[in-house]
Protein backbone atom coordinates (compact mmCIF):
# COMPACT_ATOMS: atom_id res chain seq x y z
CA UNK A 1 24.55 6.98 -9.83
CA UNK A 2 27.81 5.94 -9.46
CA UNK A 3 28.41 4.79 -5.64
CA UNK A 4 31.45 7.10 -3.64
CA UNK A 5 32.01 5.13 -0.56
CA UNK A 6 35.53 4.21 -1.41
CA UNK A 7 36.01 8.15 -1.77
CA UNK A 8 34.77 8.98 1.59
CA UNK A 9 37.14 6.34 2.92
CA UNK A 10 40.43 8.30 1.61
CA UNK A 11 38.89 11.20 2.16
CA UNK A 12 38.34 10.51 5.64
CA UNK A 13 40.74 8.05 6.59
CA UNK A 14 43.90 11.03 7.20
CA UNK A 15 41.10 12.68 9.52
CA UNK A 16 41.24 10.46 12.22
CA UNK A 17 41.82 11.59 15.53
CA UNK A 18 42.99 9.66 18.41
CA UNK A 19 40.36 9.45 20.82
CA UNK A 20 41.14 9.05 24.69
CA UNK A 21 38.89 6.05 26.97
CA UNK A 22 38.01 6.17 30.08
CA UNK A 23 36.77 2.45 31.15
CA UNK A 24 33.64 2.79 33.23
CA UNK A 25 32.32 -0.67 33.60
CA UNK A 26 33.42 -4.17 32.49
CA UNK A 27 30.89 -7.24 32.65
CA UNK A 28 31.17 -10.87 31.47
CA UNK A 29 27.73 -13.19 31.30
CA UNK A 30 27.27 -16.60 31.03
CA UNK A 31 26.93 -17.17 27.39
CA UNK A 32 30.48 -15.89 26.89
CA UNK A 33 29.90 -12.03 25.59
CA UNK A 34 31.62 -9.39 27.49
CA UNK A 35 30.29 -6.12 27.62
CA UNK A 36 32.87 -2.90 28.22
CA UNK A 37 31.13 0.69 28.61
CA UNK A 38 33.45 3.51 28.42
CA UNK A 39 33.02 7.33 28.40
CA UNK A 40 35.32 9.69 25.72
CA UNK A 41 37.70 11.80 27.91
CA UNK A 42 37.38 15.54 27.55
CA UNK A 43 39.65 16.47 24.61
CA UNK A 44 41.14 19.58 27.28
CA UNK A 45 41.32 17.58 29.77
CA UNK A 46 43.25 14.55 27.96
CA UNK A 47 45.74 16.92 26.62
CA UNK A 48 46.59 18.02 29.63
């Protein structure tokens, strides 16, 4: 069966929608990762 992720990537890739952030926390640790958490903004309320 031949394998069709390459088509889902064009078919997909024009369907992208910006997405709007809202930062909600932002932590650094020792061993040098930092960790952001964010939360999507309402789509009503971003166009707004």
């Amino acid at each position: 069966m031949p394998d069709n992720t390459e088509q889902q990537r064009k078919v997909t890739a024009d369907a992208v929608v910006p997405i709007e952030l809202d930062l909600l926390e932002q932590r650094s640790f020792k061993q040098g990762v930092t960790m952001h958490r964010y939360a999507l903004r309402d789509a009503k309320e971003a166009s707004l």
